[in-house]
N, C-alpha and C. Protein backbone atom coordinates (compact mmCIF):
# COMPACT_ATOMS: atom_id res chain seq x y z
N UNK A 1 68.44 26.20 45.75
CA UNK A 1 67.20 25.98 45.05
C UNK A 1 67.23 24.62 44.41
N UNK A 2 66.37 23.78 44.55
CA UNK A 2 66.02 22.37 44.27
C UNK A 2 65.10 22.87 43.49
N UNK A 3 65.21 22.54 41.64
CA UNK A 3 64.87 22.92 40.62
C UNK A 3 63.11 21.77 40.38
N UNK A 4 64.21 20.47 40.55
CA UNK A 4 63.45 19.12 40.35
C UNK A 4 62.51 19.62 41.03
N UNK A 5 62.63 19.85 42.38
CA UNK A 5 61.17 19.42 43.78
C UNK A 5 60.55 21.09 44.11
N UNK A 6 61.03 22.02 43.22
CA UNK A 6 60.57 23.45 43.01
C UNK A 6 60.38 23.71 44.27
N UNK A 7 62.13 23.57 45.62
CA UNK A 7 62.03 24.14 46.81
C UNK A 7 63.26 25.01 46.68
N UNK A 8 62.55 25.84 47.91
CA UNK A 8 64.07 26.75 47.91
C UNK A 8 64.06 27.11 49.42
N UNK A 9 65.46 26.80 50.18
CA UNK A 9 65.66 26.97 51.39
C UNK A 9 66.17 28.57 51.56
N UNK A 10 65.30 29.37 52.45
CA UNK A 10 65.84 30.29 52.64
C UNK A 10 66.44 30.42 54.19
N UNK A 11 67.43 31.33 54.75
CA UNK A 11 68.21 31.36 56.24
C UNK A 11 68.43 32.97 56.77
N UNK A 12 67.51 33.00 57.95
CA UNK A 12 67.08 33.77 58.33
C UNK A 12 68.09 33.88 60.02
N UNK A 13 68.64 34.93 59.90
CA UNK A 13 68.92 35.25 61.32
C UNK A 13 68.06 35.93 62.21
N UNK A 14 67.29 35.46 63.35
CA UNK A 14 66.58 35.73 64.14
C UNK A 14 67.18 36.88 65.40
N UNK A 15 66.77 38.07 65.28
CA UNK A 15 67.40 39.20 66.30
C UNK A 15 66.30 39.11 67.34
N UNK A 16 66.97 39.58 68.18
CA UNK A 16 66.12 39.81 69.82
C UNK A 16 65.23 40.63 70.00
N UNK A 17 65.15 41.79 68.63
CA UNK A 17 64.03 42.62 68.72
C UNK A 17 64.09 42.43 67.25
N UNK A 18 62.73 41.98 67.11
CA UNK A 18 62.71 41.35 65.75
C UNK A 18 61.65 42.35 64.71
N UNK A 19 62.41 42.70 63.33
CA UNK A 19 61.59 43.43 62.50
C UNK A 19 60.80 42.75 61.83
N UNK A 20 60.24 43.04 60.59
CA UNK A 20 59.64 42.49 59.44
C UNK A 20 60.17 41.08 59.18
N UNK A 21 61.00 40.87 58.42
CA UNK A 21 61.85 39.60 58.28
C UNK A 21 61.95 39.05 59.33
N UNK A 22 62.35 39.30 60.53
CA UNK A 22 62.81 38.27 61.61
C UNK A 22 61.25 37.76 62.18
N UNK A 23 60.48 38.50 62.26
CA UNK A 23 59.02 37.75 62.82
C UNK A 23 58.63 36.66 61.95
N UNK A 24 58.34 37.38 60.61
CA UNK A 24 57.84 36.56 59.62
C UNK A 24 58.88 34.81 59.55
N UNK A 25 59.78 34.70 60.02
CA UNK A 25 60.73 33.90 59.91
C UNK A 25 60.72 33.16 61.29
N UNK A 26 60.19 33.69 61.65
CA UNK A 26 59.88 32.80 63.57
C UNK A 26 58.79 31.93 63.42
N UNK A 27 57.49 32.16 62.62
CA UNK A 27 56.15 32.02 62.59
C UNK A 27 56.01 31.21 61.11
N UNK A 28 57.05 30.98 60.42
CA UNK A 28 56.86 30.48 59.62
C UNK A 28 56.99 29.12 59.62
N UNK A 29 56.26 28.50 58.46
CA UNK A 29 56.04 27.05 58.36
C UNK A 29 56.38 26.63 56.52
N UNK A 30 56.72 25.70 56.78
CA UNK A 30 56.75 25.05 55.39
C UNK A 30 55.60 25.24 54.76
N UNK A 31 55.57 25.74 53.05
CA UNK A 31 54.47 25.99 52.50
C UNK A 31 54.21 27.47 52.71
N UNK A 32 54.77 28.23 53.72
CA UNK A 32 54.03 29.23 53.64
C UNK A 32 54.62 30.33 52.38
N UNK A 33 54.32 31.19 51.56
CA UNK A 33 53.91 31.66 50.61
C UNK A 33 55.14 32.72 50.96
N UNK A 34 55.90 33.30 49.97
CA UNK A 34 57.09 34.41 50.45
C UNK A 34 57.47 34.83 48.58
N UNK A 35 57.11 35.87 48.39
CA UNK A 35 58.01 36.76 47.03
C UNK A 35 59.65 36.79 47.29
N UNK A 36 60.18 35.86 46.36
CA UNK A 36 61.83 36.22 46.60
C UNK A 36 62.32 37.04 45.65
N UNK A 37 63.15 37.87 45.29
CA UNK A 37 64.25 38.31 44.09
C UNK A 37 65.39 38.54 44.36
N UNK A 38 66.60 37.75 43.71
CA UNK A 38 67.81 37.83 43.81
C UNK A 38 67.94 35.51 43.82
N UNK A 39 69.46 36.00 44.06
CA UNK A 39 70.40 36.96 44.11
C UNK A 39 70.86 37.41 42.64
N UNK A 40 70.87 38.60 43.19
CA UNK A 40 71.18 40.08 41.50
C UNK A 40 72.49 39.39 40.85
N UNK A 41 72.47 39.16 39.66
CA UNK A 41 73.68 38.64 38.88
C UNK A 41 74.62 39.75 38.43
N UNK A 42 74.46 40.68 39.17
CA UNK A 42 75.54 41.77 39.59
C UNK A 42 76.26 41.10 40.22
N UNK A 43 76.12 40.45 41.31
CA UNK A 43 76.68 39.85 42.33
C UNK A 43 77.63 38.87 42.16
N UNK A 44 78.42 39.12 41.35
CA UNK A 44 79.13 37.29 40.69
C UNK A 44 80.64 37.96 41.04
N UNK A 45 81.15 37.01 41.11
CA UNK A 45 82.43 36.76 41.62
C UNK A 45 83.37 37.61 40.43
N UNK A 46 84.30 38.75 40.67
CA UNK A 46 85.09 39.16 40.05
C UNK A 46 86.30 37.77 39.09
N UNK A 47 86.89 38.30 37.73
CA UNK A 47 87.44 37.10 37.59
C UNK A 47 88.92 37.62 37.55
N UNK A 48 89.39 36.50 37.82
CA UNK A 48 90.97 36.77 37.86
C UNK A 48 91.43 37.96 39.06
N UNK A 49 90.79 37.50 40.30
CA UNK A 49 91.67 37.98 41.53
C UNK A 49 92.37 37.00 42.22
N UNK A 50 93.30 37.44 43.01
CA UNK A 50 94.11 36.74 43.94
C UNK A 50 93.72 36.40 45.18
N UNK A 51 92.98 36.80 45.89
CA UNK A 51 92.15 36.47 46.99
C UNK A 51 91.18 37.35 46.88
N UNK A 52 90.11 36.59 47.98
CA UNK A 52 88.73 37.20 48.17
C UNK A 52 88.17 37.05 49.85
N UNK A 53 88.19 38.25 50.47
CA UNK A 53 87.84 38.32 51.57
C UNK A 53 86.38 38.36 51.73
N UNK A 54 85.88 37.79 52.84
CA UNK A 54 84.72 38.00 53.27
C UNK A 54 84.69 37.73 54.30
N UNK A 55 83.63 39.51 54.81
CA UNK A 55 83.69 40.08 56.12
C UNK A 55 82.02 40.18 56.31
N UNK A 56 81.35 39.50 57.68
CA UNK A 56 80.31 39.60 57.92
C UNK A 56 79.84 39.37 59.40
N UNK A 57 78.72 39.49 59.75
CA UNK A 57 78.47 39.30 60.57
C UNK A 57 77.27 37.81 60.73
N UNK A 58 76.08 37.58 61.64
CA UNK A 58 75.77 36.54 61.63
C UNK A 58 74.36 36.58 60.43
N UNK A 59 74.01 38.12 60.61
CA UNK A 59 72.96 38.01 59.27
C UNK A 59 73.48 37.86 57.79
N UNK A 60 75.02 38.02 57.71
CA UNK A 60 75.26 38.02 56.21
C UNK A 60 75.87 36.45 56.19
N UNK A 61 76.06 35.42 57.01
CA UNK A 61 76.55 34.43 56.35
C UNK A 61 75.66 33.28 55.30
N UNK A 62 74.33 33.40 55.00
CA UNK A 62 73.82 32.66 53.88
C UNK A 62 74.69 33.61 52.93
N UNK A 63 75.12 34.87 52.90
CA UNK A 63 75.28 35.07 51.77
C UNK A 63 77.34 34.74 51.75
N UNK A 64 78.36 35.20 52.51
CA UNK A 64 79.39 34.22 52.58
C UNK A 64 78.99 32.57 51.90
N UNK A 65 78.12 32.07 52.46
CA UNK A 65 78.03 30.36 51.83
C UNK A 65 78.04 31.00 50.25
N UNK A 66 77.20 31.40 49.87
CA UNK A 66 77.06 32.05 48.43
C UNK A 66 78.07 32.10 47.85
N UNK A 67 78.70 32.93 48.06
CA UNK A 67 79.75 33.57 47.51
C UNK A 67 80.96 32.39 47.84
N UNK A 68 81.33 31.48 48.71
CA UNK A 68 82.22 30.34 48.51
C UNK A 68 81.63 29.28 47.35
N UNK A 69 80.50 29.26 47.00
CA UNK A 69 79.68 28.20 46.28
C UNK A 69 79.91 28.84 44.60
N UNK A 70 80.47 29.69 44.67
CA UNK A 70 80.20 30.87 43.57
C UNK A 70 81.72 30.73 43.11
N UNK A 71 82.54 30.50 43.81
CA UNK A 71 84.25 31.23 43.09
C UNK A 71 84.86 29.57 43.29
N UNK A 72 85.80 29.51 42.50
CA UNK A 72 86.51 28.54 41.81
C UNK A 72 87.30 27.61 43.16
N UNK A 73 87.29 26.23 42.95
CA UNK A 73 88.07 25.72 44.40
C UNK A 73 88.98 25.92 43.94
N UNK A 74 90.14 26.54 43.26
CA UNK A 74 90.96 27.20 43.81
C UNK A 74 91.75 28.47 44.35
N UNK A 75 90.41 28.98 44.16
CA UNK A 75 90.40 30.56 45.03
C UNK A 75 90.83 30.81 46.32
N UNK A 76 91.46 31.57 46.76
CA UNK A 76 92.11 31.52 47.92
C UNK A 76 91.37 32.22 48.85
N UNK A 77 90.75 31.74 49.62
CA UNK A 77 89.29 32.80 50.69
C UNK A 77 89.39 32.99 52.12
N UNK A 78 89.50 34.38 52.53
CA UNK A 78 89.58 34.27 53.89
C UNK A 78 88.27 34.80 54.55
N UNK A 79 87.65 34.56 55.37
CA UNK A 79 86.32 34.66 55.91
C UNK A 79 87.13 35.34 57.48
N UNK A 80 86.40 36.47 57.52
CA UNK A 80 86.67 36.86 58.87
C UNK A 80 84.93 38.07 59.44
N UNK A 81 84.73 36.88 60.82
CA UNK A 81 83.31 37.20 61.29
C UNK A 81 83.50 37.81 62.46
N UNK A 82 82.22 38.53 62.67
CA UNK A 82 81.82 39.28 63.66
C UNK A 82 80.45 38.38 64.41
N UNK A 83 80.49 37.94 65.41
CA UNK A 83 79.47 37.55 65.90
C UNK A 83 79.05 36.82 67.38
N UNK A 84 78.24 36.81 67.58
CA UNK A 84 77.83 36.60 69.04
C UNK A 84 77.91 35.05 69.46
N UNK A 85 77.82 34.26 68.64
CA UNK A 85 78.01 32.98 69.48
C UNK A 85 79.07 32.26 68.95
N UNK A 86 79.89 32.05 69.80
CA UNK A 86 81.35 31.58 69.81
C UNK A 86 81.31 30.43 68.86
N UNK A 87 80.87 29.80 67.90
CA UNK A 87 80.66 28.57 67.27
C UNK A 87 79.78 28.67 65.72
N UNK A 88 80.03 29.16 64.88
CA UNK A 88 79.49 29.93 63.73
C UNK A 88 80.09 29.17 62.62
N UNK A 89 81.02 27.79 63.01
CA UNK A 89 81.64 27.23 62.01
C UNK A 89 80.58 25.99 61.43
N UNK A 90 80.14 25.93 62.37
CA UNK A 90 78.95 24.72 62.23
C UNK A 90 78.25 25.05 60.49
N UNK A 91 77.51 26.32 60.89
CA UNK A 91 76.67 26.71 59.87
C UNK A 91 77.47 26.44 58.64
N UNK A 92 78.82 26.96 58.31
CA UNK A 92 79.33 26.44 57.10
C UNK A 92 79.65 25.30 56.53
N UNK A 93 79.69 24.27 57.44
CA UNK A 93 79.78 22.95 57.36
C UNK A 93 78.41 21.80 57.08
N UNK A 94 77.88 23.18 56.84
CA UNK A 94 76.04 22.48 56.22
C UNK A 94 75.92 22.97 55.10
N UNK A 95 76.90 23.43 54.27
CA UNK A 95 77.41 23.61 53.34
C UNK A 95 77.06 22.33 52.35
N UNK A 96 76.27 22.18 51.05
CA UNK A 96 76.57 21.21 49.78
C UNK A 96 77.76 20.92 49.56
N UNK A 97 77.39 19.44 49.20
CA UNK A 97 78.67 18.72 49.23
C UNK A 97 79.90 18.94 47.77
N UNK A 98 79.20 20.18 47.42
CA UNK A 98 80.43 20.58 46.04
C UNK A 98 81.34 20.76 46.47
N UNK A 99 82.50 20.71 45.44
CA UNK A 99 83.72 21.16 45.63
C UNK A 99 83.63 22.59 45.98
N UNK A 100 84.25 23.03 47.11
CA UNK A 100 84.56 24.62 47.73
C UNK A 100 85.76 25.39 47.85
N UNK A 101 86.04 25.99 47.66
CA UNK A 101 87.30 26.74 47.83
C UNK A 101 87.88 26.35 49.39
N UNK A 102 89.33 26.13 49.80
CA UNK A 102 89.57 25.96 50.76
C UNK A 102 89.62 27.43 51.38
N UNK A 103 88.95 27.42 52.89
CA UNK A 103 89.19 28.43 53.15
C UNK A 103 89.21 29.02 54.31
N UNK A 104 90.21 30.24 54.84
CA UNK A 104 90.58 30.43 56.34
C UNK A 104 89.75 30.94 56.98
N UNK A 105 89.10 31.22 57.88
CA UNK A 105 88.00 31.36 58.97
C UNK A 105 88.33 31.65 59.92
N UNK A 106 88.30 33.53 60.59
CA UNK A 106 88.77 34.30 62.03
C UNK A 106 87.39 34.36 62.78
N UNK A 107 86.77 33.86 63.46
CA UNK A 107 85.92 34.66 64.10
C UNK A 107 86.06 34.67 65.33
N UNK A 108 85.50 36.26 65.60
CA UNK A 108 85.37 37.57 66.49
C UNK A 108 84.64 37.49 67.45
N UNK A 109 84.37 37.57 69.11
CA UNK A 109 83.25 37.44 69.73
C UNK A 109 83.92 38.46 70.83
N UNK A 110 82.81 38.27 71.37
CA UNK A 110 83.17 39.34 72.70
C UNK A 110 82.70 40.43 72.17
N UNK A 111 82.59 41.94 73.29
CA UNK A 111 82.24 43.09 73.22
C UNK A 111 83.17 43.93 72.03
N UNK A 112 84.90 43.31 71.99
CA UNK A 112 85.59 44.12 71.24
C UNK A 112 85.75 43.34 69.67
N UNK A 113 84.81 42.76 69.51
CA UNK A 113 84.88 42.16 68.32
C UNK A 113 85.15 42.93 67.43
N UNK A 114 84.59 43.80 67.21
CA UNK A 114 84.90 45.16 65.96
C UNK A 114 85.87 45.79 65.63
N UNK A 115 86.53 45.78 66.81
CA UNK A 115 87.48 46.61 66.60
C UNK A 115 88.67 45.47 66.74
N UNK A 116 88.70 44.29 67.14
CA UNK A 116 89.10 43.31 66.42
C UNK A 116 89.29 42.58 64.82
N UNK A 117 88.41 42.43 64.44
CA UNK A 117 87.69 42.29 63.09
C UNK A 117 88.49 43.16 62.31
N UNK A 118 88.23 44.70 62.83
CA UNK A 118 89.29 45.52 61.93
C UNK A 118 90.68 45.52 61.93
N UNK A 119 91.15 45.62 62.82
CA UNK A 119 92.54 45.38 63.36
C UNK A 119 93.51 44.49 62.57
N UNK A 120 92.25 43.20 62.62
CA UNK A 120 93.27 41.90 61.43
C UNK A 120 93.37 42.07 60.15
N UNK A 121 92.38 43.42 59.72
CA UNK A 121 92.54 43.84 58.27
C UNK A 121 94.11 43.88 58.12
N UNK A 122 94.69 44.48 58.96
CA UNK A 122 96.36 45.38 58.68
C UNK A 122 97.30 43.90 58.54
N UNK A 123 97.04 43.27 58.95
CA UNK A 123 97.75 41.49 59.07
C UNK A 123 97.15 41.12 57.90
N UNK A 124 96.89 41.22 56.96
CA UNK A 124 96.29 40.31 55.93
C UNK A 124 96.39 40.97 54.69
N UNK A 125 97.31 40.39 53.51
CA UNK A 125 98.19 41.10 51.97
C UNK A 125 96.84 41.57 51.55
N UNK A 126 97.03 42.84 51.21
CA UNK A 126 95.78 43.08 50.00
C UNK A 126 96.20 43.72 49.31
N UNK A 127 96.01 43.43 48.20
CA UNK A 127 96.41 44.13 46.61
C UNK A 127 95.92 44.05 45.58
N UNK A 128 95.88 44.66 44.46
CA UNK A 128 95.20 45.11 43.35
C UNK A 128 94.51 43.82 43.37
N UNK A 129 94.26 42.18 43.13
CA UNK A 129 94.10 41.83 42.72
C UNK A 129 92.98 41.56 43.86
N UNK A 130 92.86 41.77 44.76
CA UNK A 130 91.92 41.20 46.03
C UNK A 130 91.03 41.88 45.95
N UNK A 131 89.63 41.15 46.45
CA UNK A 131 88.51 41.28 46.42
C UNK A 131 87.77 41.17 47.97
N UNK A 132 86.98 42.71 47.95
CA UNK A 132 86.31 41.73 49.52
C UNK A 132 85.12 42.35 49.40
N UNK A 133 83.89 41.37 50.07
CA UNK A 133 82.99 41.49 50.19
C UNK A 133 82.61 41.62 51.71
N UNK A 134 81.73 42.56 52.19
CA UNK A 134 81.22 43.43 53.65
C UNK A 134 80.17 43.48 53.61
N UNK A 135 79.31 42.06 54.95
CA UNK A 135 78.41 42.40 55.01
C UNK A 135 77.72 42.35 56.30
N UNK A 136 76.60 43.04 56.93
CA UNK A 136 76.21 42.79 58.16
C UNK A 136 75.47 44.13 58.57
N UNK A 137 76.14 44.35 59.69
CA UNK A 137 75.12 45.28 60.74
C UNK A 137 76.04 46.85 60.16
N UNK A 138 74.70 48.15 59.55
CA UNK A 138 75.36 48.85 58.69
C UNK A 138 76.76 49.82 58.99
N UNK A 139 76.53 49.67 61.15
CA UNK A 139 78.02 50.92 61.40
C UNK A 139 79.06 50.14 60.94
N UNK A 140 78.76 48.71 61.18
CA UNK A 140 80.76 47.92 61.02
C UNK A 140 80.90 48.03 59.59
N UNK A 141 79.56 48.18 58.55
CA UNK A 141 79.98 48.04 57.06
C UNK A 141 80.84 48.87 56.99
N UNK A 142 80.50 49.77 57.45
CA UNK A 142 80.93 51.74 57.16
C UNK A 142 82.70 51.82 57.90
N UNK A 143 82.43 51.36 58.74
CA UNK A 143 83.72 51.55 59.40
C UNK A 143 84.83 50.31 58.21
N UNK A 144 84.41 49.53 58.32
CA UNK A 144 85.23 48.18 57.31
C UNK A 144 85.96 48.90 56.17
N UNK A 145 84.47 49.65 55.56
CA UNK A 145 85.15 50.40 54.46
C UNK A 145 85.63 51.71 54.09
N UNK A 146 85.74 52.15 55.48
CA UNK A 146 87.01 53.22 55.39
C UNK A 146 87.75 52.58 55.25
N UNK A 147 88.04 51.96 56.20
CA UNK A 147 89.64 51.35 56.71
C UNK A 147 90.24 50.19 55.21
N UNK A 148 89.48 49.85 54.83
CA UNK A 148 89.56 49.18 53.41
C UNK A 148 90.31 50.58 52.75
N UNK A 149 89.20 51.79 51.96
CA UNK A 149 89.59 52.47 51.29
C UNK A 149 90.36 53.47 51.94
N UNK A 150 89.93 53.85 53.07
CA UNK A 150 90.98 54.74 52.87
C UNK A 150 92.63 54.79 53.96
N UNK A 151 92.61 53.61 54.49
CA UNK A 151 93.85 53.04 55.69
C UNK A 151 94.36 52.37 54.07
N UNK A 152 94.14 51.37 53.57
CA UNK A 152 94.68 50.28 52.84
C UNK A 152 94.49 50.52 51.48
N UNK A 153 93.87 51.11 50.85
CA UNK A 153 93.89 51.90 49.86
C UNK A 153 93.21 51.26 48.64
N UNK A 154 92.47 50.46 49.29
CA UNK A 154 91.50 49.47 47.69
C UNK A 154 90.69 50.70 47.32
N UNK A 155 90.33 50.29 46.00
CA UNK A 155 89.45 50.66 44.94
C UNK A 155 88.35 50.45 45.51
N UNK A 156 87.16 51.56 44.57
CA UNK A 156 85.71 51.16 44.78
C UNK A 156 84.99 49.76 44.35
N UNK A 157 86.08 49.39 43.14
CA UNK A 157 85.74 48.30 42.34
C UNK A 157 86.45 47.09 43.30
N UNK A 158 86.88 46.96 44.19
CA UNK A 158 87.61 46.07 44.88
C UNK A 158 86.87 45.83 45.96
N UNK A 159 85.65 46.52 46.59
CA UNK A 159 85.28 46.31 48.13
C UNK A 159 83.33 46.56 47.77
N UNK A 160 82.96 45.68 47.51
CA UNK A 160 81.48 45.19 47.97
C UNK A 160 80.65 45.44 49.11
N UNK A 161 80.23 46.67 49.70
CA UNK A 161 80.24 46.41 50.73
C UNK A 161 77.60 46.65 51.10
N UNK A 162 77.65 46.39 52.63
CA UNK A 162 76.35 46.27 52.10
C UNK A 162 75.82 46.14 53.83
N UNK A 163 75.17 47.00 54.00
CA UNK A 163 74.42 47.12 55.07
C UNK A 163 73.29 46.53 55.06
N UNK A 164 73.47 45.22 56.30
CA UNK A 164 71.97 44.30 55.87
C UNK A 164 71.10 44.84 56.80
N UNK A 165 71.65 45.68 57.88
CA UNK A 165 70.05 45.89 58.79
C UNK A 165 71.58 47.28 60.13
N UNK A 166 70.75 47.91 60.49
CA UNK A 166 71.18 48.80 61.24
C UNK A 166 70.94 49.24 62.88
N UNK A 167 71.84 48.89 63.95
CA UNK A 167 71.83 49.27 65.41
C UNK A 167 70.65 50.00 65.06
N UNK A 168 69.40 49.52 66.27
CA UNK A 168 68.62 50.80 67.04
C UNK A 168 67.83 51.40 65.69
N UNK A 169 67.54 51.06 64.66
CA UNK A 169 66.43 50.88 63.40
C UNK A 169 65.75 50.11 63.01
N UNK A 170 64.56 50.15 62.68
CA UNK A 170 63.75 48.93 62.25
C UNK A 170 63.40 49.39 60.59
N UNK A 171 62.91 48.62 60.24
CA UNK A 171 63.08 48.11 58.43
C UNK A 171 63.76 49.44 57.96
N UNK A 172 64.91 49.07 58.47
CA UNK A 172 66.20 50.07 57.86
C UNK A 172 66.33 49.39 56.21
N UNK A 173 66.34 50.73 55.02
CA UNK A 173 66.43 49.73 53.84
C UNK A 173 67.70 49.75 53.68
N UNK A 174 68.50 48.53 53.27
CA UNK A 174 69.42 48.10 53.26
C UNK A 174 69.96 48.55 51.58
N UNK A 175 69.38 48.96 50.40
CA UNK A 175 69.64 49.61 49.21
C UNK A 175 69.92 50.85 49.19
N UNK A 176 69.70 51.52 50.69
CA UNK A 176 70.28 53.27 50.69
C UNK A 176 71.83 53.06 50.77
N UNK A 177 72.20 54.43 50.69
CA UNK A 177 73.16 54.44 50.90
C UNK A 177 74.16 54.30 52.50
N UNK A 178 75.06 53.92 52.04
CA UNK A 178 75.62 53.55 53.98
C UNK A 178 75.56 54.95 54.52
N UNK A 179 76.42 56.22 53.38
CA UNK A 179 77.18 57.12 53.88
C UNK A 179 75.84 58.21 53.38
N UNK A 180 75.47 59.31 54.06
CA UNK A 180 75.33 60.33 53.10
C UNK A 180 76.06 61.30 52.04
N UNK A 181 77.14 61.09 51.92
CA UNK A 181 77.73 61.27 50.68
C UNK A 181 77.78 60.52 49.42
N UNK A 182 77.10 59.41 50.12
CA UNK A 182 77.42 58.49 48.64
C UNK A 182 75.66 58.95 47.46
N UNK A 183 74.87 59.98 48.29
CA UNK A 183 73.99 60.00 47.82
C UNK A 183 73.52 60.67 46.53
């Protein structure tokens, strides 16, 4: 958000069968008129952890940029993606020129990406002090965070997690719950 020139860039991932958001975001033009709210200042960076993972796919990386723009350069951050086009590093490198946390970057392509993606969970220290944030398409949230809570054993307070849009649903709301138990 450019305060001075009262603009604000928003980043829209465009799907192949496109809902609400993704049309409106094809057809749009500068100037055109959009209600925003957020991001929720719930959302702020835990303090005093030891690392901070973030797991997403290609609709959650405006919010990954976020969340590196958000935690201290010397936070230790590992970014590990799920996504369809082999080259997803670009987008972070359009990144503001602030100081950023240095940080490691896996991404996943191909059909077995997922079960990739998860896999490198078991290769990577996590402990009390780690933080991860999950975001994207809602089965991999769900699956992420078993295997978070209940393979690796984090806390509720340790794993963020957040279904931005769901396989084979249209304006799936992304504020329900992932699980029906969590209801």
């Amino acid at each position: 958000f450019d305060l001075e020139n009262r603009e604000l860039a928003i980043d829209f991932f465009l799907h192949e069968e496109r809902g609400p958001a993704s049309s409106w975001a094809a057809s749009a033009s500068p100037g055109d008129e959009i209600v925003v709210a957020g991001p929720r200042g719930s959302h702020l960076p835990p303090q005093e952890i030891s690392t901070a993972v973030l797991i997403a796919d290609e609709t959650a990386l405006p919010s990954v940029t976020r969340w590196l723009q958000s935690f201290p350069k010397e936070q230790r951050v590992i970014i590990l993606g799920s996504i369809e086009n082999p080259s997803p590093s670009g987008y972070l490198t359009q990144l503001p020129s602030t100081p950023l946390p240095a940080y490691e970057a896996s991404w996943f392509t191909g059909k077995d990406r997922e079960d990739a993606l998860v896999a490198s969970l078991g290769g990577i220290t996590l402990d009390a002090k780690t933080f991860v944030y999950v975001a994207g398409e809602a089965g991999l949230v769900v699956r992420v965070r078993r295997f978070l809570r209940q393979e690796l054993g984090l806390t509720k307070e340790q794993v963020d997690a957040h279904g931005y849009w769901k396989r084979g649903v249209a304006n799936h709301d992304h504020h329900e719950p992932l699980e029906p138990s969590e209801s």
